[in-house]
N, C-alpha and C. Protein backbone atom coordinates (compact mmCIF):
# COMPACT_ATOMS: atom_id res chain seq x y z
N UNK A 1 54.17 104.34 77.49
CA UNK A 1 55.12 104.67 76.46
C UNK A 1 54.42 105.46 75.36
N UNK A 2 55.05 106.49 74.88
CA UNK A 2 54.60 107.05 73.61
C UNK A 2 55.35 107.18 72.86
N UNK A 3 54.85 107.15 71.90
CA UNK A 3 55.60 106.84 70.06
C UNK A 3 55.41 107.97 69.25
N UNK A 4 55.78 108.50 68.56
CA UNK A 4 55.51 109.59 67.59
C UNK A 4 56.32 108.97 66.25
N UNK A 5 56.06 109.60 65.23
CA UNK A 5 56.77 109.42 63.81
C UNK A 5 57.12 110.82 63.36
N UNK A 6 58.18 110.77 63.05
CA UNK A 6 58.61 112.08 62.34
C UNK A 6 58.98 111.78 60.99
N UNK A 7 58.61 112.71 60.03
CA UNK A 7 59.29 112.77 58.70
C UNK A 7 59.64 113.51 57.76
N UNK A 8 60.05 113.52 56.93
CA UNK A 8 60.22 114.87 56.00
C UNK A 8 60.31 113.95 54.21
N UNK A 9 60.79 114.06 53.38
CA UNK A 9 60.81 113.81 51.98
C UNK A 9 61.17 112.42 51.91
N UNK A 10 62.69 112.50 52.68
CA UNK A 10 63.44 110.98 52.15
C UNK A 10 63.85 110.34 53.30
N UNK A 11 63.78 111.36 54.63
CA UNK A 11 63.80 110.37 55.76
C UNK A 11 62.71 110.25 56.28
N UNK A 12 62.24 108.74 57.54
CA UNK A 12 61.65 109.61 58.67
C UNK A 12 61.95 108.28 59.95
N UNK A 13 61.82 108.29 61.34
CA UNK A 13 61.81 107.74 62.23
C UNK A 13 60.37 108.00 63.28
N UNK A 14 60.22 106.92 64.04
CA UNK A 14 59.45 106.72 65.26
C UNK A 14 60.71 106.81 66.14
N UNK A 15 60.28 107.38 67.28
CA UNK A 15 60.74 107.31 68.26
C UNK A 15 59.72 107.16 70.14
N UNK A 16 60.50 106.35 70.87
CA UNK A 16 59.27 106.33 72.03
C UNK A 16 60.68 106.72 73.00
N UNK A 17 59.15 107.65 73.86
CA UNK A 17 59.73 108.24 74.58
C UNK A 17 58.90 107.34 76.26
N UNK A 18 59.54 107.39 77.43
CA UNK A 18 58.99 107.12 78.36
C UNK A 18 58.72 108.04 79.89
N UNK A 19 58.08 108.69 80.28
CA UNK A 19 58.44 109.86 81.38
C UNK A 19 59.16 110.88 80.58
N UNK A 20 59.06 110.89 79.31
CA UNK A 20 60.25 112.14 78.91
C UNK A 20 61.61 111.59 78.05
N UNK A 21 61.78 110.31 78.54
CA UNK A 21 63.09 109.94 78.54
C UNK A 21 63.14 109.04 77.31
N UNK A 22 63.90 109.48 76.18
CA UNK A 22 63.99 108.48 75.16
C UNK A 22 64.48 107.22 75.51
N UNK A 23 63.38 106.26 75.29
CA UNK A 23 63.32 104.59 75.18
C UNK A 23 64.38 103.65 73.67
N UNK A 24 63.74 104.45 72.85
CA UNK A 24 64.11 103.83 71.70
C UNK A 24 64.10 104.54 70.10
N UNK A 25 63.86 104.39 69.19
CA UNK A 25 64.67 105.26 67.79
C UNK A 25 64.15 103.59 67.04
N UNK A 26 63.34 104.22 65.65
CA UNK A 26 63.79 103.23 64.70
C UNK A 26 63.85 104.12 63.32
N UNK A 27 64.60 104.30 62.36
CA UNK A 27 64.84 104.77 61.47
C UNK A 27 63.99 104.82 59.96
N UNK A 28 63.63 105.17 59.19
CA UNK A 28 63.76 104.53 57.75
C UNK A 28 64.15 105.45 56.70
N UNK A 29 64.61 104.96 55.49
CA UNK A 29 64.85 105.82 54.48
C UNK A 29 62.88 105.79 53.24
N UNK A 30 62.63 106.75 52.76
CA UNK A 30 61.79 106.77 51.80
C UNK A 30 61.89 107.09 49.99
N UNK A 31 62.41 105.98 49.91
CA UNK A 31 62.72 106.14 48.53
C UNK A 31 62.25 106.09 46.96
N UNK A 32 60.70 106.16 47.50
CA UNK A 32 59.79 106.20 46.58
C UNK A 32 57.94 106.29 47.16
N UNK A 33 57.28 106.50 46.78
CA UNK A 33 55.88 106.91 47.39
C UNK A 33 55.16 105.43 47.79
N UNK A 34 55.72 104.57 47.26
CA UNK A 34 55.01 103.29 47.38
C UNK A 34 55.28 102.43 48.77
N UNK A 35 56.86 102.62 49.07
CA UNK A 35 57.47 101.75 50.27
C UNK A 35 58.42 102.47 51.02
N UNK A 36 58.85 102.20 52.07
CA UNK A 36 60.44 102.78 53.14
C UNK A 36 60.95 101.60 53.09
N UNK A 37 62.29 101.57 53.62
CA UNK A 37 62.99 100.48 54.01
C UNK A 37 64.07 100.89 55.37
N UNK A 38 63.27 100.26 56.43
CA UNK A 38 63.90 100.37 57.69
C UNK A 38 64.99 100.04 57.56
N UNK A 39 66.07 100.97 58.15
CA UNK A 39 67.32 100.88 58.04
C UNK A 39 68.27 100.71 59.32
N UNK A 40 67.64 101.17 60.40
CA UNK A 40 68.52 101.29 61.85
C UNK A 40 67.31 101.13 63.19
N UNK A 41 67.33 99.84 64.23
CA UNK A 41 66.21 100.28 65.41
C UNK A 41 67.41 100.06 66.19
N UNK A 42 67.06 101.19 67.45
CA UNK A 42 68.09 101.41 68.24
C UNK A 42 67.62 101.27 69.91
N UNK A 43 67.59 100.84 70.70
CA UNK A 43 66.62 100.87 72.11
C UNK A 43 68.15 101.20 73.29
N UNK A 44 67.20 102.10 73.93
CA UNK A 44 68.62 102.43 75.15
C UNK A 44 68.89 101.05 75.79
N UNK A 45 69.92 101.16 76.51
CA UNK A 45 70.41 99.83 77.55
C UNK A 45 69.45 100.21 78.36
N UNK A 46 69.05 100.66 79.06
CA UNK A 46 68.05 100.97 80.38
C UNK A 46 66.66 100.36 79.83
N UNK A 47 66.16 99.86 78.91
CA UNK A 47 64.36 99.63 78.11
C UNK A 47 64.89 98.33 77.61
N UNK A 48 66.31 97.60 76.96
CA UNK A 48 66.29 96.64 76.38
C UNK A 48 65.38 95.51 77.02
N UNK A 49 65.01 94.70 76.40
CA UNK A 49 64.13 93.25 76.99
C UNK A 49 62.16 93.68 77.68
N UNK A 50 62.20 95.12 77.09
CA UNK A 50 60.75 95.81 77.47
C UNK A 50 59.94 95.75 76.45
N UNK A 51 60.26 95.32 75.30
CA UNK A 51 59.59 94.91 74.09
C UNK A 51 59.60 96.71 73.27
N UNK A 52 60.38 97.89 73.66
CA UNK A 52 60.27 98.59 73.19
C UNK A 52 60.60 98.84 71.14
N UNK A 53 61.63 97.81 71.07
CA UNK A 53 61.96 97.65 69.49
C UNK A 53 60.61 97.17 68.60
N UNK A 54 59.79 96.07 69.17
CA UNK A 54 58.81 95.39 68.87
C UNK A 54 57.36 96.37 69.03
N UNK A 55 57.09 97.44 69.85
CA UNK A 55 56.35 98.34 69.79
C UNK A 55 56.78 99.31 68.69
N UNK A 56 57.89 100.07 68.64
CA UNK A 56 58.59 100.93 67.65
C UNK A 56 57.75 100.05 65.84
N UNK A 57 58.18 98.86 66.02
CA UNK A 57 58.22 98.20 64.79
C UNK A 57 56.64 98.32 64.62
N UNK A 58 56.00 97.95 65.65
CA UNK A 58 54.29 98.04 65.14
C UNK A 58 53.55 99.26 64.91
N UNK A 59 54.50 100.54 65.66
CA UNK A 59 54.10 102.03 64.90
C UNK A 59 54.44 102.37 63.24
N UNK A 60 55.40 101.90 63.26
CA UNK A 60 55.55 102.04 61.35
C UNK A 60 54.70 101.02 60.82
N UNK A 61 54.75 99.77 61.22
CA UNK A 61 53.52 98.58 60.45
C UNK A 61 52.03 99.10 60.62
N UNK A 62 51.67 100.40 61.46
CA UNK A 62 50.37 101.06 61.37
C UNK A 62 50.19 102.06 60.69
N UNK A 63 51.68 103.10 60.71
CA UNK A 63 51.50 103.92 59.46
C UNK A 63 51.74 103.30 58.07
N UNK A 64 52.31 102.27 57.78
CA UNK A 64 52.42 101.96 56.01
C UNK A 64 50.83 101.97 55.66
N UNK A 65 50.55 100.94 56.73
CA UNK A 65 49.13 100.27 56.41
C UNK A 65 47.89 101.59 56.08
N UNK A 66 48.24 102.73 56.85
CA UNK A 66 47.49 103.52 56.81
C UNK A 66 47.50 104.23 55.12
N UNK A 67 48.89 104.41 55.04
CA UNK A 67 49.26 105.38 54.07
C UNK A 67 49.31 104.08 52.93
N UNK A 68 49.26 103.21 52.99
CA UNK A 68 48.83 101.30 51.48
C UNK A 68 49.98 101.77 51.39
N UNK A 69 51.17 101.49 51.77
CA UNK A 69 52.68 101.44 51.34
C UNK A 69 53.07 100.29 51.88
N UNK A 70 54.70 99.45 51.15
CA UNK A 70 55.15 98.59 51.61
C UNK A 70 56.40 98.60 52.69
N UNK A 71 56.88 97.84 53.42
CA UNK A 71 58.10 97.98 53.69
C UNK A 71 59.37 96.97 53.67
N UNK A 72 60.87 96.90 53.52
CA UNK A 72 61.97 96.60 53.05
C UNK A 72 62.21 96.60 54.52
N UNK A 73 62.70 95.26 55.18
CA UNK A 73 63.26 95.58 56.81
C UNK A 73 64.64 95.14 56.19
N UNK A 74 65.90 96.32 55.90
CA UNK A 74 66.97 96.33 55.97
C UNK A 74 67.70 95.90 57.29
N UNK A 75 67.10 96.46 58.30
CA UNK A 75 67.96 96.54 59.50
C UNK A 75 67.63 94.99 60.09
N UNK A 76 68.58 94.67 60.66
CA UNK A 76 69.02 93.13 61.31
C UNK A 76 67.42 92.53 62.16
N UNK A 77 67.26 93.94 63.30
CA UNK A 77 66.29 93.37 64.07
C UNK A 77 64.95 93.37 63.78
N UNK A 78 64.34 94.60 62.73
CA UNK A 78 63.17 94.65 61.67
C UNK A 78 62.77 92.88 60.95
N UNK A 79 63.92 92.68 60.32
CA UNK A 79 64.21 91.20 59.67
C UNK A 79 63.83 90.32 60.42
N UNK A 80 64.30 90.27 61.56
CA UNK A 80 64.05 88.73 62.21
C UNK A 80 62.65 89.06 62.52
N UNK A 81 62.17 90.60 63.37
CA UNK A 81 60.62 90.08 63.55
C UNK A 81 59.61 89.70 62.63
N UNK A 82 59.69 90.49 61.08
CA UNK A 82 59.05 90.19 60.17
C UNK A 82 58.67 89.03 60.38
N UNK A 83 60.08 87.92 60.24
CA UNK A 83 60.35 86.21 59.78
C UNK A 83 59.25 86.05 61.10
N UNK A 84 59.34 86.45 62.18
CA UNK A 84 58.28 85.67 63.60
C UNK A 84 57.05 85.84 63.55
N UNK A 85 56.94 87.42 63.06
CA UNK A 85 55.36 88.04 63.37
C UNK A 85 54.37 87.81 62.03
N UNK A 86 53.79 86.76 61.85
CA UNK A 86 53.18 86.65 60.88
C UNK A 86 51.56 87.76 60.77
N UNK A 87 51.30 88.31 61.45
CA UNK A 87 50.54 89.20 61.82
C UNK A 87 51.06 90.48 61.06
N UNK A 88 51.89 90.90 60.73
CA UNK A 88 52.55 91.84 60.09
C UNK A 88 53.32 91.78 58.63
N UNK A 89 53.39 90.22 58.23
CA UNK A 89 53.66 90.28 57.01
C UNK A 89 53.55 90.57 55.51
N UNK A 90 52.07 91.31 55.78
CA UNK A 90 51.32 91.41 54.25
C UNK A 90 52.01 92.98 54.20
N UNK A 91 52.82 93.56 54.86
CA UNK A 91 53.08 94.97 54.44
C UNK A 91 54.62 94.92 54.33
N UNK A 92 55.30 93.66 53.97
CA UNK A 92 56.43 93.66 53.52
C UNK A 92 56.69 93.60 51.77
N UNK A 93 57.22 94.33 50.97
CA UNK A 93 57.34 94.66 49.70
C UNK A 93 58.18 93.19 49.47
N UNK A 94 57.35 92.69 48.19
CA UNK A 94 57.92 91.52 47.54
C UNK A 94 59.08 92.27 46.34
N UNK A 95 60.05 91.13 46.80
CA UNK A 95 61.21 91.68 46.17
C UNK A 95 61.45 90.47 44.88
């Protein structure tokens, strides 16, 4: 599987691709230099239960970390892994 990040000012997304074939999409908005707040992860029906959302999620938890930014998991499925993956929690922005 490969992952890329795309971005520009106020958006950006990871996306993984597999053979070519988009796997999965996770979104975020950037609304200040310090943090994003994931807003939408999306995985095709054909990849669901491949852990592709949970890879997606650990490509942005490698770029914040890179770039010392926080992140806001707006979106439903961001949220619950946060709450599981304690391995990833020090780059969630205290609210």
């Amino acid at each position: 599987m490969e992952i890329k990040i795309r971005e520009d000012e106020t958006k950006g997304f990871a996306i993984a691709t597999v053979n070519g074939e988009i796997a999965g999409k996770i979104t975020y908005t950037i609304p200040s230099a310090d943090f994003i707040i994931i807003d939408h992860t999306e995985v095709e029906p054909s990849f669901k239960g491949k852990g592709v959302g949970k890879q997606l999620l650990y490509k942005i938890v490698e770029m914040t970390r890179e770039k010392n930014i926080k992140i806001i998991p707006l979106c439903p499925f961001a949220n619950s892994m946060f709450q599981k993956l304690t391995d990833i929690q020090e780059v969630l922005k205290k609210q």
